[in-house]
Structure formats: C-alpha cells, structure tokens
C-alpha atoms as a PDB file:
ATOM      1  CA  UNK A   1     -39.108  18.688  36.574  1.00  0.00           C
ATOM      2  CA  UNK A   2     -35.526  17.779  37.727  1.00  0.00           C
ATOM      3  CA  UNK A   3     -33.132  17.286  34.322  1.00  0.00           C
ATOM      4  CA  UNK A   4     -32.349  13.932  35.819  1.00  0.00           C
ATOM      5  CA  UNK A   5     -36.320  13.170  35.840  1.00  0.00           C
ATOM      6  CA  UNK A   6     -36.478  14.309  31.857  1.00  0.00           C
ATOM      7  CA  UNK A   7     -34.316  11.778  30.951  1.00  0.00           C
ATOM      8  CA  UNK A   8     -35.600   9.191  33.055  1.00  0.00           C
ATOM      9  CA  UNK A   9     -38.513  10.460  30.762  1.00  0.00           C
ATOM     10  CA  UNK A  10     -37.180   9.989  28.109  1.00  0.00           C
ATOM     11  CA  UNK A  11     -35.611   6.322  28.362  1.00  0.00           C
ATOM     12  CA  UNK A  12     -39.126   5.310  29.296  1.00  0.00           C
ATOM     13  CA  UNK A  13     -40.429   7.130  26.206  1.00  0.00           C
ATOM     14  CA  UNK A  14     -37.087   5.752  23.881  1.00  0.00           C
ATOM     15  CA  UNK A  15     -38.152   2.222  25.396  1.00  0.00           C
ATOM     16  CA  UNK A  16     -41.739   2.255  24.128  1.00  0.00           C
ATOM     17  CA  UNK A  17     -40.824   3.600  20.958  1.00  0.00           C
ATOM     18  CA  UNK A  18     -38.025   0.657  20.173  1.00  0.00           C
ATOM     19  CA  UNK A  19     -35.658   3.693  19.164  1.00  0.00           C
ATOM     20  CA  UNK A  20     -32.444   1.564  20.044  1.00  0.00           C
ATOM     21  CA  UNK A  21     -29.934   4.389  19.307  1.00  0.00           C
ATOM     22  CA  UNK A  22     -31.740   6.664  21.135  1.00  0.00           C
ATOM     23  CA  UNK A  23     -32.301   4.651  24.075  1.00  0.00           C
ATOM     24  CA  UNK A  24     -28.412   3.548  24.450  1.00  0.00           C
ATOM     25  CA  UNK A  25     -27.148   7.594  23.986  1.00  0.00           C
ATOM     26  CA  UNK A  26     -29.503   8.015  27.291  1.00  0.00           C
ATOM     27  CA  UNK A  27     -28.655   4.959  28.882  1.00  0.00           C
ATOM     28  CA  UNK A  28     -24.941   6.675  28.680  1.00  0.00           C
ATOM     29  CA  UNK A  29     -25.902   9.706  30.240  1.00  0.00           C
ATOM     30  CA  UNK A  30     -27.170   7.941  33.188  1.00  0.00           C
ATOM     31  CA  UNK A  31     -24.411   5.188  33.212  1.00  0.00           C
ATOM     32  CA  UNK A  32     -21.562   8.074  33.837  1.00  0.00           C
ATOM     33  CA  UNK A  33     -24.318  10.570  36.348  1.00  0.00           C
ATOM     34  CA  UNK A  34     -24.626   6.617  38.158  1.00  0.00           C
ATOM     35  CA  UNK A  35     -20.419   6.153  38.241  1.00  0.00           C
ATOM     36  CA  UNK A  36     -20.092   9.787  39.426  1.00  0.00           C
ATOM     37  CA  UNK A  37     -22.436   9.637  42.317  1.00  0.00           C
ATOM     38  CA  UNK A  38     -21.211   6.196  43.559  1.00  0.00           C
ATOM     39  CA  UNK A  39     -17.695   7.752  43.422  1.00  0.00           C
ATOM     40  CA  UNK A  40     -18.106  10.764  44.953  1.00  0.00           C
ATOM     41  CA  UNK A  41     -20.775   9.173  47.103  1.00  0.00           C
ATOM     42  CA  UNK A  42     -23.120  12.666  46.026  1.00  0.00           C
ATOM     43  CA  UNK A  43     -26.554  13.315  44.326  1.00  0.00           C
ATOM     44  CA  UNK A  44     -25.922  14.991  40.840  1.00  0.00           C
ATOM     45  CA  UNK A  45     -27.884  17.901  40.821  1.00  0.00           C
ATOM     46  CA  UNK A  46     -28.962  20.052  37.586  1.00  0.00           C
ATOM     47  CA  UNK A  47     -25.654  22.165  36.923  1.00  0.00           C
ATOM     48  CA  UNK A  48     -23.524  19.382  37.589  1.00  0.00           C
ATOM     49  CA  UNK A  49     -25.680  17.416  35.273  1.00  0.00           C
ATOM     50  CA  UNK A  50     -25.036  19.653  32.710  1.00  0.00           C
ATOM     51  CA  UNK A  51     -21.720  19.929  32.855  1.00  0.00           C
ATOM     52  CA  UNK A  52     -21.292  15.746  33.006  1.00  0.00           C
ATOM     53  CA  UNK A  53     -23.296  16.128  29.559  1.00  0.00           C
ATOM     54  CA  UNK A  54     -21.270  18.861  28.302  1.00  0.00           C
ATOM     55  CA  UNK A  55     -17.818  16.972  29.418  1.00  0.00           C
ATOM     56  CA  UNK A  56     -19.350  13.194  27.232  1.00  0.00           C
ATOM     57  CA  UNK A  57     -20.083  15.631  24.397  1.00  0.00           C
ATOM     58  CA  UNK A  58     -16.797  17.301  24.056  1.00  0.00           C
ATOM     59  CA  UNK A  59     -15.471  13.592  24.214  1.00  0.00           C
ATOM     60  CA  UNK A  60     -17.276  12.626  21.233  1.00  0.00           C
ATOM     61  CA  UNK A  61     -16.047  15.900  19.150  1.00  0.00           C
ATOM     62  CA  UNK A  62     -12.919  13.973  19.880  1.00  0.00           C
ATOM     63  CA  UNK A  63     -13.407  10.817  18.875  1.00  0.00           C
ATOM     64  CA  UNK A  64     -15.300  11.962  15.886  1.00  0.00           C
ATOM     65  CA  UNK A  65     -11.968  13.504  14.821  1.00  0.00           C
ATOM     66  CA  UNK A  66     -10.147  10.336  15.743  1.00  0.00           C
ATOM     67  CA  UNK A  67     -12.343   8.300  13.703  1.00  0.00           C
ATOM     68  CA  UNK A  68     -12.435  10.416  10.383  1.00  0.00           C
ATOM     69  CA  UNK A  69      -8.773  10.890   9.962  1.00  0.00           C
ATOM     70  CA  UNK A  70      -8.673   6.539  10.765  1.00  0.00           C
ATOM     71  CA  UNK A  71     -11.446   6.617   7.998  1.00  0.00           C
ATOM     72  CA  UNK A  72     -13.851   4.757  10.420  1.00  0.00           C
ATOM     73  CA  UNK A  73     -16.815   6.636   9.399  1.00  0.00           C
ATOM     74  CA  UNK A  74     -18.935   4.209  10.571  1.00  0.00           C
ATOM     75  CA  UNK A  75     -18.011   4.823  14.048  1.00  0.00           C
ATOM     76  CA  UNK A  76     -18.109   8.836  13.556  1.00  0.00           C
ATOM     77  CA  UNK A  77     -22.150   8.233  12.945  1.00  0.00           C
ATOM     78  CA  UNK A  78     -22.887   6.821  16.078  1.00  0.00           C
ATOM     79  CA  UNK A  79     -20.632   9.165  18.084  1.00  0.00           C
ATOM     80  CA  UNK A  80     -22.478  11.735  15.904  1.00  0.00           C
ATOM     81  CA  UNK A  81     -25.713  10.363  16.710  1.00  0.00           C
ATOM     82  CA  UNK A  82     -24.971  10.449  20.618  1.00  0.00           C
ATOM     83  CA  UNK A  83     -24.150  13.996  20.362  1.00  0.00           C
ATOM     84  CA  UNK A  84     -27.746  15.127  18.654  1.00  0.00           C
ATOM     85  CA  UNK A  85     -29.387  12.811  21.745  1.00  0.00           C
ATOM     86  CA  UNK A  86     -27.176  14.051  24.656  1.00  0.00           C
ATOM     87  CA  UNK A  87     -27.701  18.245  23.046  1.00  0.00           C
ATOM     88  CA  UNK A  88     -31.631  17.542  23.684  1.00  0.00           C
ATOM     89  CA  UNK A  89     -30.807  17.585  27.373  1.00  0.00           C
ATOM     90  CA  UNK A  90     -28.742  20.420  27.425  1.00  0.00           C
ATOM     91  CA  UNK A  91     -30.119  24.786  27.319  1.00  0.00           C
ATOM     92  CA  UNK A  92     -30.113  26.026  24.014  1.00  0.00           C
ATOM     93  CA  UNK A  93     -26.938  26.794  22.840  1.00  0.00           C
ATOM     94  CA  UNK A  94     -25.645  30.338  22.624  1.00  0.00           C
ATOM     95  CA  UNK A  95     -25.187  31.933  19.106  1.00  0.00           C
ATOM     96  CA  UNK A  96     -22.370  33.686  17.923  1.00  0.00           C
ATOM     97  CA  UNK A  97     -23.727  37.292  18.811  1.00  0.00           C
ATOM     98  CA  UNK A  98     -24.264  36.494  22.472  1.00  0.00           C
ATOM     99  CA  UNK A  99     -21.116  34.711  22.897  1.00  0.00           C
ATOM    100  CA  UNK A 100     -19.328  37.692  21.431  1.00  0.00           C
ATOM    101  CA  UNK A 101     -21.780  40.008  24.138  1.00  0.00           C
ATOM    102  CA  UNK A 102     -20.494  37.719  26.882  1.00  0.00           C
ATOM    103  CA  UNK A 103     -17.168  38.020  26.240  1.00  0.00           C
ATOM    104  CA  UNK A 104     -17.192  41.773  26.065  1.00  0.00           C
ATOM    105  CA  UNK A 105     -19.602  41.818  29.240  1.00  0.00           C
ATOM    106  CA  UNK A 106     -16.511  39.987  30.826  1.00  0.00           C
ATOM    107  CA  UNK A 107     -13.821  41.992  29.475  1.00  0.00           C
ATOM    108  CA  UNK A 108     -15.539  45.362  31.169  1.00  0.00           C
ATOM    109  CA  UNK A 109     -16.540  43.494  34.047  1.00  0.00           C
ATOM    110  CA  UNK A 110     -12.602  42.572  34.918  1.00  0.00           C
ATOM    111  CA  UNK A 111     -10.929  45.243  33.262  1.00  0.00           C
ATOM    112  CA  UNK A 112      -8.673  42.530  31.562  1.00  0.00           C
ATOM    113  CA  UNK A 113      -6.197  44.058  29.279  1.00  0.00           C
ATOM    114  CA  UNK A 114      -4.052  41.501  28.371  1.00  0.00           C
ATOM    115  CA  UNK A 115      -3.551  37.941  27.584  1.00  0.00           C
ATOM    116  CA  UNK A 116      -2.429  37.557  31.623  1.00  0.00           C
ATOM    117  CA  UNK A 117      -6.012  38.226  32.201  1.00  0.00           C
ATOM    118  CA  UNK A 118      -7.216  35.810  30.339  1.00  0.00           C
ATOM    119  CA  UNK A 119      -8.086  33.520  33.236  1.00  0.00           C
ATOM    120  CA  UNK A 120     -10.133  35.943  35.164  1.00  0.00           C
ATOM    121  CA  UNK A 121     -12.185  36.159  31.828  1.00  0.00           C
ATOM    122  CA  UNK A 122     -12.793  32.712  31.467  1.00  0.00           C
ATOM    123  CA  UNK A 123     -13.571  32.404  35.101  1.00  0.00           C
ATOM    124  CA  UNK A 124     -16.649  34.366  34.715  1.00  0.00           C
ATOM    125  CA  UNK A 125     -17.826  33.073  31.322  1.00  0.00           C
ATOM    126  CA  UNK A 126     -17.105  29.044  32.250  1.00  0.00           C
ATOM    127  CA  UNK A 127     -20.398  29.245  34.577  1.00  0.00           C
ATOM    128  CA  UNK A 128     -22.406  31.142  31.915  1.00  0.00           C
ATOM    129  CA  UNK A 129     -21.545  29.042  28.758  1.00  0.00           C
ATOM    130  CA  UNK A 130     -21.584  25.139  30.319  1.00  0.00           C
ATOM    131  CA  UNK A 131     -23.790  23.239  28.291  1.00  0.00           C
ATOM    132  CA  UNK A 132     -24.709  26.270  25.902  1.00  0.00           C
ATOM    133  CA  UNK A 133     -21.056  26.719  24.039  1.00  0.00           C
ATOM    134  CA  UNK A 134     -17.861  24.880  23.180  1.00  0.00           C
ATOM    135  CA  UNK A 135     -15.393  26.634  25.500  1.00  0.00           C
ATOM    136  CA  UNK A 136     -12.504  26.080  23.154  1.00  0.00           C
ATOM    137  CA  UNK A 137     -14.878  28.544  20.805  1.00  0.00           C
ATOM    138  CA  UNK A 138     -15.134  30.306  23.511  1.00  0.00           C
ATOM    139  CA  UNK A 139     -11.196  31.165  24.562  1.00  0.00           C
ATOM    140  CA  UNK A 140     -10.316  31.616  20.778  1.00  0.00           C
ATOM    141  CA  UNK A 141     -12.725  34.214  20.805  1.00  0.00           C
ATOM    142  CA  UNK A 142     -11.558  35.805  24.130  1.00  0.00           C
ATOM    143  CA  UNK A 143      -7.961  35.651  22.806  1.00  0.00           C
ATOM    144  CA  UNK A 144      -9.308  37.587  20.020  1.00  0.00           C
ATOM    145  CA  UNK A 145     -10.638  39.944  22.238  1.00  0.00           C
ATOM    146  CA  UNK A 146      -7.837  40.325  24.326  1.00  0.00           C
ATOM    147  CA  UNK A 147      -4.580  40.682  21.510  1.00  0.00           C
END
C-alpha cells in the first residue's frame, strides 16, 4: 500500500477512534500533500511524500524552540504531539552507528578531503537519510568527518 493510502488509513481509523489530536496531525499531512499537488498541478508520490513529512517535522523542531524560550509550553505539546504522529509515517530512523557508516561510505565513495567537498558528501547522503535523520545531525557529523 501507497504511503498516501496508510494515512488515508489512518484518518479513517483516528476518526472512529475520536482521537482528536491524532486525527488533526494527519489531517495536516494531507492538507500541505493537497496544497502541493494543486500548486504544482502533480501527484505526490512516496519519496516526495516523505520528504513533505520530513520538511513539516523539521518545522515543528522549530517552533518547539520558539515556543520554550517564549515559555509557551503549552503550544510546544501539541507541536510535540504532531511530531510523534507525523514520525509514524515516516522509515525508521537511522541510529547513530549507521549514520556514522553512511557518512564514511560517502567520504570513500567521493574521495572528499576537505571541507570544499562537503557538498558532494551531502549530495549522496540527502537521498539516503530523508525521512530517517535530521540532516543538520547529519552535516555536523560530516564536518566532523571532514576537519
């Protein structure tokens, strides 16, 4: 089954259940996979899905911030809450070990040296982390790598 056709799935199943939070995190997902395909006039398909999802979630990280250091708390839950909904959609996320195997995979693969050839790294790790790891985690640990 499509991604798109899981959580179609699962606003049917958030419906019968009355789960109200729940239901409005996935009504979210599809609100902004709606806007993009009447915009671009295209039908999302699983990748692209996935990086929509990972692009609302990295969002949130920021408004979390936003709303601790205003002491809104409050608001931090729900944006909190969204993110736990919207990660149920998304591959498993990567763990430290395999991120750090990527990276080096990378490296060898573009014989980067430097921090010039930082780009090329990312350029092959963007496609394998979307939806599995923060990229910001990501290019900290490549600049790591790299120095």
């Amino acid at each position: 089954m499509s991604l798109k056709g899981q959580i179609n799935n699962a606003m049917k199943d958030a419906m019968r259940a009355k789960d109200k939070p729940r239901l409005g995190a996935i009504r979210l997902i599809q609100a902004e996979v709606k806007r993009i395909e009447v915009d671009e006039r295209i039908e999302v398909d699983d990748q692209r899905l996935v990086a929509i999802m990972d692009k609302m979630i990295k969002q949130r990280r920021d408004s979390i911030t936003q709303y601790e250091a205003a002491g809104r708390d409050e608001l931090a839950a729900i944006e909190i809450a969204e993110i736990k909904v919207i990660q149920d959609f998304l591959p498993t996320a990567l763990t430290e070990q395999e991120i750090d195997e990527l990276i080096q995979a990378a490296i060898a693969t573009t014989g980067a040296e430097s921090m010039r050839d930082m780009g090329k790294v990312m350029g092959i790790l963007k496609p394998q982390i979307q939806g599995r790891a923060d990229a910001g985690a990501v290019s900290a640990g490549v600049k790591k790598a790299l120095v």
